[in-house]
N, C-alpha and C. Protein backbone atom coordinates (compact mmCIF):
# COMPACT_ATOMS: atom_id res chain seq x y z
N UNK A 1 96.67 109.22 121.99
CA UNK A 1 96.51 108.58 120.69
C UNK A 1 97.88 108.17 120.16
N UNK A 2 98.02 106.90 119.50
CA UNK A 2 99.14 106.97 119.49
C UNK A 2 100.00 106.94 117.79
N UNK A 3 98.49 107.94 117.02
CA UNK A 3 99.40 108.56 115.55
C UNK A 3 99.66 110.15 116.00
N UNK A 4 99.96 110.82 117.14
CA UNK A 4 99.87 111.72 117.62
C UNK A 4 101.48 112.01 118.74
N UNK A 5 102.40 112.66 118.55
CA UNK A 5 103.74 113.18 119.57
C UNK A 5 102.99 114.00 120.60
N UNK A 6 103.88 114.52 121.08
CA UNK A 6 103.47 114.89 122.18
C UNK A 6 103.00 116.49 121.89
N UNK A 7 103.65 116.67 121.07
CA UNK A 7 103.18 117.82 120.22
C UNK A 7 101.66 118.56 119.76
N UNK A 8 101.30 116.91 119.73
CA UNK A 8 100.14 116.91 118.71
C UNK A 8 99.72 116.78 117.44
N UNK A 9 101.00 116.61 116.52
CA UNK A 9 101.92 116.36 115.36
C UNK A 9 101.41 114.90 114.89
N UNK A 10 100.44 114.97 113.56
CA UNK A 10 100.67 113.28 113.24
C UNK A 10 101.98 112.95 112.98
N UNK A 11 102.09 111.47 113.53
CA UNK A 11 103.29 110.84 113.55
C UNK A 11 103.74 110.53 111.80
N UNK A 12 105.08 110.33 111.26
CA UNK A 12 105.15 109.49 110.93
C UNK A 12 104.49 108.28 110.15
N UNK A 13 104.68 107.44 111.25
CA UNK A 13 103.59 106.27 111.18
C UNK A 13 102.76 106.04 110.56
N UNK A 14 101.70 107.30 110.96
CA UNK A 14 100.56 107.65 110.65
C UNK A 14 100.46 108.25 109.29
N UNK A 15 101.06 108.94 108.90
CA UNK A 15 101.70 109.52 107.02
C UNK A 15 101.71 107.65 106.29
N UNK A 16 102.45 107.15 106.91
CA UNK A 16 102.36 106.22 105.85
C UNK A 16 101.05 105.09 106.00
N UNK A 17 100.37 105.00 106.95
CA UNK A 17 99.27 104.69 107.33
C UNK A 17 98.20 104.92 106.34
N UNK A 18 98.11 106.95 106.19
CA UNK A 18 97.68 107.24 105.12
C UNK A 18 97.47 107.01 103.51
N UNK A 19 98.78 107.08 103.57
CA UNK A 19 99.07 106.42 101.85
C UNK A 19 98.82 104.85 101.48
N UNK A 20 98.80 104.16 102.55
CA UNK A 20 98.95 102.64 102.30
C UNK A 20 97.46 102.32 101.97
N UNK A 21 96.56 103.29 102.51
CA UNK A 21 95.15 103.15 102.83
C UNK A 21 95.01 103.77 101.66
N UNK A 22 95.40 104.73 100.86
CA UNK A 22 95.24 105.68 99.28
C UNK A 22 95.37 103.96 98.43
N UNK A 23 96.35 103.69 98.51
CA UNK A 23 96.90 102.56 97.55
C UNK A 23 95.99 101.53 97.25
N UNK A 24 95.20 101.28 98.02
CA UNK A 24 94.38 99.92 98.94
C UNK A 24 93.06 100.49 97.92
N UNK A 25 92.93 101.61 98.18
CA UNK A 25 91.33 102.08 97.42
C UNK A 25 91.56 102.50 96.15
N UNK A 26 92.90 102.61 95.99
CA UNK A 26 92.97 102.99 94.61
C UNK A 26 93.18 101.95 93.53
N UNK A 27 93.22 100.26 94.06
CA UNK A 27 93.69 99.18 93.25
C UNK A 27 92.32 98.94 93.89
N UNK A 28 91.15 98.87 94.62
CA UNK A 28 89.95 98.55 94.55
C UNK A 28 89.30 99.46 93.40
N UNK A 29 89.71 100.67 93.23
CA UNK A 29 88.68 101.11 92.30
C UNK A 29 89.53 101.08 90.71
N UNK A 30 90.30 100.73 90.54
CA UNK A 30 90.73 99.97 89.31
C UNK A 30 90.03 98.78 89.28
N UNK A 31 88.87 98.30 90.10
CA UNK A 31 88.42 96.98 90.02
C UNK A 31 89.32 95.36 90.37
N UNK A 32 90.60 95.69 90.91
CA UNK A 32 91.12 94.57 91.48
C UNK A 32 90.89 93.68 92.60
N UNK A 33 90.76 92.67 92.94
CA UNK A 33 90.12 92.03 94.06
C UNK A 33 91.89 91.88 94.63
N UNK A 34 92.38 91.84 95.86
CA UNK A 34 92.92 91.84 96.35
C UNK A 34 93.14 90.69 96.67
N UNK A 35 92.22 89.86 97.03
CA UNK A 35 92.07 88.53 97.22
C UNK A 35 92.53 87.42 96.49
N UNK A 36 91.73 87.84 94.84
CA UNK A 36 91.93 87.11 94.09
C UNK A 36 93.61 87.34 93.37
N UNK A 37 94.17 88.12 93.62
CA UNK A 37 95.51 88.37 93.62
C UNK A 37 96.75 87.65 94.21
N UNK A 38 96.31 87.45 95.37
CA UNK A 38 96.38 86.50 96.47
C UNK A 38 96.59 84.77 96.28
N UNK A 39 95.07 84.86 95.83
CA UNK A 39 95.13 83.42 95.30
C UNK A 39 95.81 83.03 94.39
N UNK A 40 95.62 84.10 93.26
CA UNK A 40 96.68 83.51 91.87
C UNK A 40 98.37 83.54 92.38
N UNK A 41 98.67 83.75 93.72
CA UNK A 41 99.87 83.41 94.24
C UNK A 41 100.99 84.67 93.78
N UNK A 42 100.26 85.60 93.59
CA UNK A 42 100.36 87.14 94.10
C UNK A 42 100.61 88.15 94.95
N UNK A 43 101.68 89.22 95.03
CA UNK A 43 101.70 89.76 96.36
C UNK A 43 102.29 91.11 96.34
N UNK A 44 101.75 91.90 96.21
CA UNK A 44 102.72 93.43 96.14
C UNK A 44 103.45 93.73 97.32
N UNK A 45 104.70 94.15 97.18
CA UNK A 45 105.53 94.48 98.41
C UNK A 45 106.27 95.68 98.10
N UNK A 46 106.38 96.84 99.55
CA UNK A 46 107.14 97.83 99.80
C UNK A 46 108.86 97.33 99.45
N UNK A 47 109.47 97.94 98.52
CA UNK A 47 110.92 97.49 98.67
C UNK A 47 111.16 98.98 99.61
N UNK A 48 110.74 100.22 98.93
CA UNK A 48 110.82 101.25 100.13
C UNK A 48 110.21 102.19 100.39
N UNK A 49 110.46 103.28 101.25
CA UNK A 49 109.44 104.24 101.72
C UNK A 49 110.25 105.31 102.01
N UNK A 50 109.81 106.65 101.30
CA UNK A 50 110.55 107.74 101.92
C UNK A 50 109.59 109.23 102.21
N UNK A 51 109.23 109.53 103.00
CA UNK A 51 108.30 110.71 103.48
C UNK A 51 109.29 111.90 103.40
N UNK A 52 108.78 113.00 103.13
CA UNK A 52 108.73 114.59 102.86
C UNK A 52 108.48 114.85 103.57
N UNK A 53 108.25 115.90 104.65
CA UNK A 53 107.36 116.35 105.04
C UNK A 53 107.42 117.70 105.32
N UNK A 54 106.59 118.48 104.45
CA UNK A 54 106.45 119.74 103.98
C UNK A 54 105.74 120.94 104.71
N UNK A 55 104.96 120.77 105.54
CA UNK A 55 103.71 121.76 106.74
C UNK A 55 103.41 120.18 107.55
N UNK A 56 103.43 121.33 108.24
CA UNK A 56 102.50 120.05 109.67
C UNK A 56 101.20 119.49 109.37
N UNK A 57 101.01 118.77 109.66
CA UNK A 57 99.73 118.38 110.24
C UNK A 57 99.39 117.64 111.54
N UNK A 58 98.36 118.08 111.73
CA UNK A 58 98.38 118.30 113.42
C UNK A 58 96.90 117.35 114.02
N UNK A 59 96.95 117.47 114.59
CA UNK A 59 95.44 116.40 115.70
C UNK A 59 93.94 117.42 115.05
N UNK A 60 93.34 116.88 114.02
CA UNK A 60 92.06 117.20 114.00
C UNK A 60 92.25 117.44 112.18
N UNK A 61 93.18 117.38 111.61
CA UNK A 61 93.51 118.30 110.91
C UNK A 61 92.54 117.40 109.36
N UNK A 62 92.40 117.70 108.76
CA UNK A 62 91.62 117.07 107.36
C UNK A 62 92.90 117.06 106.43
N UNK A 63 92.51 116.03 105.55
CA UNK A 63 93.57 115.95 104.66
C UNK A 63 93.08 115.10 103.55
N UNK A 64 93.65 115.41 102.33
CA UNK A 64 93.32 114.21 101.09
C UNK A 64 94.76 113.48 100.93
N UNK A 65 94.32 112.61 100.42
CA UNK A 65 95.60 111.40 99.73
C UNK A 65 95.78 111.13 98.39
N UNK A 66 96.20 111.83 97.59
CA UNK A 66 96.70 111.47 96.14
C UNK A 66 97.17 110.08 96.05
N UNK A 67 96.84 109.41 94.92
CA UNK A 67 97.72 108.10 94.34
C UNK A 67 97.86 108.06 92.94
N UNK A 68 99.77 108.17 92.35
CA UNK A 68 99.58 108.18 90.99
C UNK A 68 100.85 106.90 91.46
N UNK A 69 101.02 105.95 90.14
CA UNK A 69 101.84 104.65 89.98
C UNK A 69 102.45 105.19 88.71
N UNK A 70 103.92 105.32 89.15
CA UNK A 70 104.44 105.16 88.00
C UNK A 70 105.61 103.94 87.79
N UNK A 71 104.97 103.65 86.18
CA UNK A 71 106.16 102.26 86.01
C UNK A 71 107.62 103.41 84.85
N UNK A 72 108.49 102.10 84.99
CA UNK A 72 109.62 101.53 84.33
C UNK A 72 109.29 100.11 83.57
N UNK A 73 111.17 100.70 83.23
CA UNK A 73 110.81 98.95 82.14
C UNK A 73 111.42 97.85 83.71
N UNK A 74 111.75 98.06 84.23
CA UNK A 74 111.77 96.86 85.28
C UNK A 74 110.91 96.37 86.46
N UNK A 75 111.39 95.32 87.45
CA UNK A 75 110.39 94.96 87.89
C UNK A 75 110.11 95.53 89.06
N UNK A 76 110.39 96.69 89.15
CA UNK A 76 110.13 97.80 90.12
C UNK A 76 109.10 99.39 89.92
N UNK A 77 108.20 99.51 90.33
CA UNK A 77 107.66 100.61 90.13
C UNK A 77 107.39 101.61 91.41
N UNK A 78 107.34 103.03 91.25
CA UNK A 78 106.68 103.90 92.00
C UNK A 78 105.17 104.09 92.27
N UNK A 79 104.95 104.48 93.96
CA UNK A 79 103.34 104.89 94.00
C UNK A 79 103.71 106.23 94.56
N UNK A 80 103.51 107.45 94.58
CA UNK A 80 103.47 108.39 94.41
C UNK A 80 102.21 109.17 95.04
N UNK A 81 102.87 109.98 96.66
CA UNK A 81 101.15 110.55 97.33
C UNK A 81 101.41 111.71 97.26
N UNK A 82 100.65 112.72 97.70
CA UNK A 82 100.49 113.85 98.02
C UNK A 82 99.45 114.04 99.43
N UNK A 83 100.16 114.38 100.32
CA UNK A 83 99.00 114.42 101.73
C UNK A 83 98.32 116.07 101.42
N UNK A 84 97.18 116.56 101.13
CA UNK A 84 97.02 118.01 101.19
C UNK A 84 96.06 118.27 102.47
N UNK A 85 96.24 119.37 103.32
CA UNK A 85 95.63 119.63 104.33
C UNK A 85 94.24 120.16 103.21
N UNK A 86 93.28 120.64 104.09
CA UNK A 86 92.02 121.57 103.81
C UNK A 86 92.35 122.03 103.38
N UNK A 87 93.37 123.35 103.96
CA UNK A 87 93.59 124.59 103.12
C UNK A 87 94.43 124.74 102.36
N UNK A 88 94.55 123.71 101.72
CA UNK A 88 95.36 123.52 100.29
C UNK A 88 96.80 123.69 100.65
N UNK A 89 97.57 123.62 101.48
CA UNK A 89 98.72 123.24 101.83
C UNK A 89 99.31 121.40 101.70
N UNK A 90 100.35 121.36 100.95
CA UNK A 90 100.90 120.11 100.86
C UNK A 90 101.59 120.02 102.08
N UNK A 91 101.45 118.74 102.95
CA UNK A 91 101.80 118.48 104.28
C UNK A 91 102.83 117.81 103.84
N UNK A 92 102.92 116.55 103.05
CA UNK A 92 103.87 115.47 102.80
C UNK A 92 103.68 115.16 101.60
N UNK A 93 104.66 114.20 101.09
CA UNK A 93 104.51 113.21 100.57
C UNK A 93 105.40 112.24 100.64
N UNK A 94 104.36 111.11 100.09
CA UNK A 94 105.22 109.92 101.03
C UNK A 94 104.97 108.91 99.52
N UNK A 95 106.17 108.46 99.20
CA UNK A 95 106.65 107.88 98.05
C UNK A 95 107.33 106.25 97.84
N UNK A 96 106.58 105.47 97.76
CA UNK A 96 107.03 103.69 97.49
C UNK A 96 107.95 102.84 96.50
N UNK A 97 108.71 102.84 96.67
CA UNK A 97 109.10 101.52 95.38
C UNK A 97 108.71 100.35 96.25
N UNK A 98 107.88 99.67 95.06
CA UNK A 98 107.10 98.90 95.21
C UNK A 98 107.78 97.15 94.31
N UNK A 99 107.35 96.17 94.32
CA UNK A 99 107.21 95.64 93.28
C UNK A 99 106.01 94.20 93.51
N UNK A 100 106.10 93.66 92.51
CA UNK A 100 104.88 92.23 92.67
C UNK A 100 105.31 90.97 93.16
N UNK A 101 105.32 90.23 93.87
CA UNK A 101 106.37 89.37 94.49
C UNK A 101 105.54 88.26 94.07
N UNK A 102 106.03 87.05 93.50
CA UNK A 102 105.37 85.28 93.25
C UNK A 102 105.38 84.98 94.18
N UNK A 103 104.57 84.95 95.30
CA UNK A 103 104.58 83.91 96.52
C UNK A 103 105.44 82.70 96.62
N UNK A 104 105.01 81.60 95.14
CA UNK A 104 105.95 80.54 95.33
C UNK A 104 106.95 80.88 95.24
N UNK A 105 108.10 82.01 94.34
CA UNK A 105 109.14 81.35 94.01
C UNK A 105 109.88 82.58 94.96
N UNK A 106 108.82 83.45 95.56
CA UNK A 106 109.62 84.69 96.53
C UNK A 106 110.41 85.58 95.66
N UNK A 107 110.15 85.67 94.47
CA UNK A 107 110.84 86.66 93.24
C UNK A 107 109.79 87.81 92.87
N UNK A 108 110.45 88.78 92.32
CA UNK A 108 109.34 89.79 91.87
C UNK A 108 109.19 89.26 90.56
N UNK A 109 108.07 89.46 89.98
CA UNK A 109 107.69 89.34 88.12
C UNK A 109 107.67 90.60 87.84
N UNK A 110 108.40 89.96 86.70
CA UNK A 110 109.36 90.81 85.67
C UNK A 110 108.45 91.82 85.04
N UNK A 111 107.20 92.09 84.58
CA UNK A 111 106.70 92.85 83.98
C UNK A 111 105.18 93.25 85.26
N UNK A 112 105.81 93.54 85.99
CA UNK A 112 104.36 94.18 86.95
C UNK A 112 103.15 94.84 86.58
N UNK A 113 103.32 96.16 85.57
CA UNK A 113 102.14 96.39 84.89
C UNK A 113 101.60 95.93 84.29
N UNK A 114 101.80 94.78 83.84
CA UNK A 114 101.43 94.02 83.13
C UNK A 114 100.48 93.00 83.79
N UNK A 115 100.35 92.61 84.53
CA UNK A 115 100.24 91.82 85.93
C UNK A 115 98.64 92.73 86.76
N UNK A 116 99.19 93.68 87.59
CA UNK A 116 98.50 94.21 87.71
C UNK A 116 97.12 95.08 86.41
N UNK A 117 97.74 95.64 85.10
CA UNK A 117 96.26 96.06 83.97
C UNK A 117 95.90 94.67 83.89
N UNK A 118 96.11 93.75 83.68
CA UNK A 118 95.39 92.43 83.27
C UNK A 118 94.13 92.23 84.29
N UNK A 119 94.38 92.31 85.16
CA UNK A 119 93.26 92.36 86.01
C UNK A 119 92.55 93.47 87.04
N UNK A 120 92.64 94.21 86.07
CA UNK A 120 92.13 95.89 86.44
C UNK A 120 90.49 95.94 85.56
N UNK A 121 89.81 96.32 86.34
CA UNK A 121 88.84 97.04 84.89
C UNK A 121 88.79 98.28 84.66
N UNK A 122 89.91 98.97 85.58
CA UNK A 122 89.78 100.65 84.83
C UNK A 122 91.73 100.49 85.23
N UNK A 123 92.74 99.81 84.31
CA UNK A 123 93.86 100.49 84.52
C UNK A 123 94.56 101.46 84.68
N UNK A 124 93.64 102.45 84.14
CA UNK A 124 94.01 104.20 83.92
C UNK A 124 94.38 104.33 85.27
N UNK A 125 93.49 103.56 86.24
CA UNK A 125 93.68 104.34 87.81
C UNK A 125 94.75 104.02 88.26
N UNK A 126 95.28 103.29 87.69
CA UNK A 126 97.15 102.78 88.30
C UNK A 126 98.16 103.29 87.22
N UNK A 127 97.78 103.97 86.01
CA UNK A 127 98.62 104.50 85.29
C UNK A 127 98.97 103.55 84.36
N UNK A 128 98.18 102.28 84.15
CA UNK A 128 98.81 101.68 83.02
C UNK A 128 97.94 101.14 82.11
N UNK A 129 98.65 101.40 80.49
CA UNK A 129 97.59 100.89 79.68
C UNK A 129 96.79 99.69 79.61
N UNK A 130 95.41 99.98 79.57
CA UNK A 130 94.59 98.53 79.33
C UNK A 130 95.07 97.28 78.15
N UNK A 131 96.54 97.44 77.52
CA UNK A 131 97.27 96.41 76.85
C UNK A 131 98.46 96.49 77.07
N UNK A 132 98.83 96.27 78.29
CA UNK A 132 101.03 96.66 78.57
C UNK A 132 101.29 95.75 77.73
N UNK A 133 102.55 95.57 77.27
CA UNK A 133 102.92 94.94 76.45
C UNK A 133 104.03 93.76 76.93
């Protein structure tokens, strides 16, 4: 398998695999279409990525994925995971600066939460008020 060392150890890889997939369901269930994000010439991008990694997790192993977003006043924000095995052990966490990129002009916009609650129907789930300012 190849989210798996030789160990037996999820990779890496596979940690952020996890979280990217937390992120993905967690701006679907804020009600965002991804698509239509897209179209309005929209684009969220990793500026970076940095993993923890706290207990193993290993080939078979169960796990949940936390997602909390936290903003600033700039055009950069955090997504924020927690990998927990079954038995309530924190395996990782694996942590994003993120920001919203304009397709056309290849710039981030300046007020991202703003951007993203506008077209949320439950903003709470990304951490930002249903009126950013």
């Amino acid at each position: 398998m190849s989210d798996l060392d030789p160990q037996l150890h999820v990779t890496g890889a596979a940690y952020q695999q996890f979280a990217d997939h937390s992120r993905f369901e967690c701006v679907q269930a804020a009600g965002i279409s991804v698509a239509e994000l897209l179209a309005d010439g929209l684009g969220p991008v990793n500026l970076e990525t940095v993993i923890k990694y706290h207990r193993e997790l290993r080939a078979g192993d169960a796990v949940e994925v936390s997602c909390s977003w936290v903003w600033g006043a700039g055009k950069t924000y955090r997504v924020e995971h927690e990998l927990i095995r079954a038995d309530g052990e924190l395996s990782a966490t694996v942590t994003h600066v993120s920001g919203l990129m304009d397709l056309r002009t290849r710039r981030l916009v300046a007020n991202p939460a703003q951007e993203w609650a506008k077209r949320a129907t439950d903003p709470t789930l990304l951490g930002a008020q249903p009126s950013c300012p």
